[in-house]
C-alpha atoms as a PDB file:
ATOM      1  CA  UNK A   1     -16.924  -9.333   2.550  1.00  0.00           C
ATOM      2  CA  UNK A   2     -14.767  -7.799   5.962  1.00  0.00           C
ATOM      3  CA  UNK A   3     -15.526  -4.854   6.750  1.00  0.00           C
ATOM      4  CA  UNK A   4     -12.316  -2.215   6.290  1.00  0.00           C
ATOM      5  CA  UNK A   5     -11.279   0.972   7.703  1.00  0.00           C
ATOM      6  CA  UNK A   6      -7.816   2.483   5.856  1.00  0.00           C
ATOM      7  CA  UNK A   7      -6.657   6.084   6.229  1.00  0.00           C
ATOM      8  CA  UNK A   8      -3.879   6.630   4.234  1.00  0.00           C
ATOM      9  CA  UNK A   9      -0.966   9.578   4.368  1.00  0.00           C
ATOM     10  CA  UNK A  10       2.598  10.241   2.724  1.00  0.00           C
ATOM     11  CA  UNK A  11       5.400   9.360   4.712  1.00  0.00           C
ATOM     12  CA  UNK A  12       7.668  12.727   5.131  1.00  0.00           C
ATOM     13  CA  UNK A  13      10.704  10.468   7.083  1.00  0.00           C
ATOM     14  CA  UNK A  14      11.681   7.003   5.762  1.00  0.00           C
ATOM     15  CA  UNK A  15      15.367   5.238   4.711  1.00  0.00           C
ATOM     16  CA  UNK A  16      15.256   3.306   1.616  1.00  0.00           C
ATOM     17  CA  UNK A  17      18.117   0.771   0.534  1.00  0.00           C
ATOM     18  CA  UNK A  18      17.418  -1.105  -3.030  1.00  0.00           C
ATOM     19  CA  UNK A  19      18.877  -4.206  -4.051  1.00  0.00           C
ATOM     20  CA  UNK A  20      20.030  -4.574  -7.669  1.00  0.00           C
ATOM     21  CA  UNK A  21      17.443  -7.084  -9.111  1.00  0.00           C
ATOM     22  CA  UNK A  22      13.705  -6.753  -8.850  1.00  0.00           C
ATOM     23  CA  UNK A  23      13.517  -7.565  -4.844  1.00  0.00           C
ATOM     24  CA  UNK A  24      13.447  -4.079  -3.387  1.00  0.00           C
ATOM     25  CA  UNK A  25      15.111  -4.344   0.816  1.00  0.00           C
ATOM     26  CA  UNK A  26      13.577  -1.604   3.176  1.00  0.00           C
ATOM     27  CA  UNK A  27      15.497  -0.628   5.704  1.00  0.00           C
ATOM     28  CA  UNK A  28      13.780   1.157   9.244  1.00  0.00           C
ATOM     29  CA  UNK A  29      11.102   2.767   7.900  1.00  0.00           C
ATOM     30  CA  UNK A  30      10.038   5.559  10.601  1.00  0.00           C
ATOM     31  CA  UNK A  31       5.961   5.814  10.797  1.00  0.00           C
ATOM     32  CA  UNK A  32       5.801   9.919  12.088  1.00  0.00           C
ATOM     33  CA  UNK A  33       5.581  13.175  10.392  1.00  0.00           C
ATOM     34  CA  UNK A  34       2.493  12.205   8.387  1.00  0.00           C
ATOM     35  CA  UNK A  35       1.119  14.244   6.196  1.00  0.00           C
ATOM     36  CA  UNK A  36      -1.060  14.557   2.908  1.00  0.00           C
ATOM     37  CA  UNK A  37      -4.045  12.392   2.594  1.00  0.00           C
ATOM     38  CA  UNK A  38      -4.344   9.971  -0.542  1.00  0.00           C
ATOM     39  CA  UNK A  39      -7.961   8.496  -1.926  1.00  0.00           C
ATOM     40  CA  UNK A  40      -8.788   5.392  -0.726  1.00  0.00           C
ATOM     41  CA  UNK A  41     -12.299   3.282  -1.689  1.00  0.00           C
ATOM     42  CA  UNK A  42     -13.310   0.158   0.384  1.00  0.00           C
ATOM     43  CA  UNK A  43     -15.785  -2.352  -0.961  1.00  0.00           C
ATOM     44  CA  UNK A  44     -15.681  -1.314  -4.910  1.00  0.00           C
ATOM     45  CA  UNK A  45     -13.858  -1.668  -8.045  1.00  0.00           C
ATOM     46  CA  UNK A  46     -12.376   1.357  -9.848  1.00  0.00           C
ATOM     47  CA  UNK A  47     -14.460   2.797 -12.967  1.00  0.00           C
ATOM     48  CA  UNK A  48     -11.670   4.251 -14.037  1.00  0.00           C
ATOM     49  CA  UNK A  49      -8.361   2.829 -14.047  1.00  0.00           C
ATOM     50  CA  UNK A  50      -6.760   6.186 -15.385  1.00  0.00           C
ATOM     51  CA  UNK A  51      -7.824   8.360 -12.336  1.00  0.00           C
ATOM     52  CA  UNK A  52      -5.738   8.416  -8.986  1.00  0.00           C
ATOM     53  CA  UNK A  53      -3.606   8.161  -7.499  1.00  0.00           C
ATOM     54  CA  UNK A  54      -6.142   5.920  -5.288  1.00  0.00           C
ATOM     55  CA  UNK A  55      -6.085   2.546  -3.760  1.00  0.00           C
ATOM     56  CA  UNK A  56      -8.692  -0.005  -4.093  1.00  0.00           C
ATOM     57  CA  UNK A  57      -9.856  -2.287  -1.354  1.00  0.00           C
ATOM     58  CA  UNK A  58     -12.175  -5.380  -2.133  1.00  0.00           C
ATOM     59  CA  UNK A  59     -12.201  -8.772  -1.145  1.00  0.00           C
ATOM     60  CA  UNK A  60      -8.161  -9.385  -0.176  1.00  0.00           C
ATOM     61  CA  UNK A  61      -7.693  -7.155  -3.107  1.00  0.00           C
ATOM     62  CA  UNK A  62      -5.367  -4.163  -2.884  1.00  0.00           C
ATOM     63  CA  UNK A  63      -6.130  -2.308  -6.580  1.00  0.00           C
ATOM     64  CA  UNK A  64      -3.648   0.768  -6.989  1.00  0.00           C
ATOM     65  CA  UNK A  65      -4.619   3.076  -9.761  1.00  0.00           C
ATOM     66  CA  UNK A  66      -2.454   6.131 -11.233  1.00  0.00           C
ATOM     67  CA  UNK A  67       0.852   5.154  -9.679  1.00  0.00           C
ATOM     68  CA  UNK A  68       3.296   5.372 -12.533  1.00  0.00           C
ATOM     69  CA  UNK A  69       6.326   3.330 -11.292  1.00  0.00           C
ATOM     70  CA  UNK A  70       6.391  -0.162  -9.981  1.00  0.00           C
ATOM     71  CA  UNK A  71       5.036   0.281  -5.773  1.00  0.00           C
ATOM     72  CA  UNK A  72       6.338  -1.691  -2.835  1.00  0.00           C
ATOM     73  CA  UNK A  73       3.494  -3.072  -0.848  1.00  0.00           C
ATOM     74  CA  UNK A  74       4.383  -3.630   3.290  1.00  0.00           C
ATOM     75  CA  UNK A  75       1.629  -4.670   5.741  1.00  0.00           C
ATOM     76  CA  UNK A  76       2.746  -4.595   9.229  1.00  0.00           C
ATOM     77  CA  UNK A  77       1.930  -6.215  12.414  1.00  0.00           C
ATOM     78  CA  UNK A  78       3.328  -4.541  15.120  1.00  0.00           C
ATOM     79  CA  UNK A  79       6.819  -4.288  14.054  1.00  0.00           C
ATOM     80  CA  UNK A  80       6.707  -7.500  12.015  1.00  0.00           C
ATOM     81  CA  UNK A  81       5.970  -7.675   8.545  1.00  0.00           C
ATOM     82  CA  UNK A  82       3.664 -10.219   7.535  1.00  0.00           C
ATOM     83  CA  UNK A  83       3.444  -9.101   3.972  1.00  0.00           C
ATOM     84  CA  UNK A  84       5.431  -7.686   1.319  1.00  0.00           C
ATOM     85  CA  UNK A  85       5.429  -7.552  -2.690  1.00  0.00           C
ATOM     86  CA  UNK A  86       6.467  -5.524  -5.394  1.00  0.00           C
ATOM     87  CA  UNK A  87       3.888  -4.106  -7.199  1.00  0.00           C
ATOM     88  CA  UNK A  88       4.106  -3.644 -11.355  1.00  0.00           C
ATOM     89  CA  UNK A  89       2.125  -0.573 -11.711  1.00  0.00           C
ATOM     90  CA  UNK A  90       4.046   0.655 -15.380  1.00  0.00           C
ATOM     91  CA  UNK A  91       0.809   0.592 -16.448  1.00  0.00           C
ATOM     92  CA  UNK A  92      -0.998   2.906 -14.391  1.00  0.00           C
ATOM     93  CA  UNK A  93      -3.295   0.283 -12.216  1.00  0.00           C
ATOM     94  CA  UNK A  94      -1.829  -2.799 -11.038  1.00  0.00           C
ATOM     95  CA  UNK A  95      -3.885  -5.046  -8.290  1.00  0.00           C
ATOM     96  CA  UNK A  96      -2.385  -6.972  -5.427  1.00  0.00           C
ATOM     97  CA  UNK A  97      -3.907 -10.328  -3.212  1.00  0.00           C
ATOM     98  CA  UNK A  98      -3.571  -9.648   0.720  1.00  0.00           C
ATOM     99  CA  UNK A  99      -3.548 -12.841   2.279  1.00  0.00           C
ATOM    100  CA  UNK A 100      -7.247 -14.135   3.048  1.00  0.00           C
ATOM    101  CA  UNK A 101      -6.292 -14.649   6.290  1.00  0.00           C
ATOM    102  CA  UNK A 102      -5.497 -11.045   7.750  1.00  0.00           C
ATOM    103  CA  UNK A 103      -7.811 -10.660  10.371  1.00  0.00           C
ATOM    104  CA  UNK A 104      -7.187  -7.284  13.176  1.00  0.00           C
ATOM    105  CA  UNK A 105      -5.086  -4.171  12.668  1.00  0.00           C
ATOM    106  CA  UNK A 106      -2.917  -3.418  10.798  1.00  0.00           C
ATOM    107  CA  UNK A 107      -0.047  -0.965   8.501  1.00  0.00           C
ATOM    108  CA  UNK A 108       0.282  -0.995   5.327  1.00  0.00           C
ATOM    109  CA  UNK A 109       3.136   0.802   3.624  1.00  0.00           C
ATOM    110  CA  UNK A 110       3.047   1.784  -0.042  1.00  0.00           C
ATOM    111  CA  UNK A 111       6.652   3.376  -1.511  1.00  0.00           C
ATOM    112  CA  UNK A 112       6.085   4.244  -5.463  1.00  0.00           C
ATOM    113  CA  UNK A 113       9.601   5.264  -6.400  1.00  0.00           C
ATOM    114  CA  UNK A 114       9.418   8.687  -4.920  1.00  0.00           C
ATOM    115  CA  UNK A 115       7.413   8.800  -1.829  1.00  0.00           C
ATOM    116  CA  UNK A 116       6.316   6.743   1.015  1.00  0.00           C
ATOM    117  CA  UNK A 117       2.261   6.680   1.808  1.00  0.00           C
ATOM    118  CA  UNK A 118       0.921   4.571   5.170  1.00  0.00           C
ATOM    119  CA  UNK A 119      -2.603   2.797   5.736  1.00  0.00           C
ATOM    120  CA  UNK A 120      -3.991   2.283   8.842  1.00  0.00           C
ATOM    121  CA  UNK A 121      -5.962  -0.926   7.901  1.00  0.00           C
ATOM    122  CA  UNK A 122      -8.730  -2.888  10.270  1.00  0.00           C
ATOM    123  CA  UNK A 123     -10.381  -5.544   8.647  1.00  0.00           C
ATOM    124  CA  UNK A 124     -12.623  -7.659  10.630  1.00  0.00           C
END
């Protein structure tokens, strides 16, 4: 199992541009003026898929519990992305596959319709 280190906060400053089908573009996203902290558990599955809003981490497995609307998933290198997906989360928990690959540090960038929250993710 790697070992994982996240620290998650809402992003106050971001630019958003949506296309009109299901892919959702970002535009710059700007990574300062961070602020609010958001749940996140490493190594476990959620008891309770009703509870959050939290994020799951286990085993290439993003799990994202209480977001209501549909969440855009961004993991960053540097400046280059090296993942992105649109998350269905209608239901309250949706769960996403990181590639099994993703080995250093890295940011991952959560939008869920009305606010921006960033991960600082190692996994070794």
């Amino acid at each position: 199992m790697n070992k994982v280190l996240f620290s998650i906060s809402m992003l106050m400053t971001f630019s958003l541009s949506c296309m009109a089908n299901e892919q959702k573009s970002l535009g710059p996203v700007v990574l300062t003026d961070i602020k609010v902290d958001i749940p996140i558990i490493i190594g476990e599955k959620p008891q309770n898929m009703k509870e959050g809003p939290a994020i799951y981490y286990s085993d290439s497995e993003l799990i994202l519990v209480g977001f209501e609307e549909d969440c855009y998933v961004k993991v960053l290198d540097g400046n280059n992305v090296i993942f992105q997906q649109v998350v269905p989360c209608g239901s309250g928990s949706a769960t996403c596959s990181l590639p099994s690959d993703l080995k250093g540090n890295y940011i991952l960038l959560l939008y869920d319709g009305i606010q921006w929250y960033k991960c600082n993710l190692y996994i070794s």
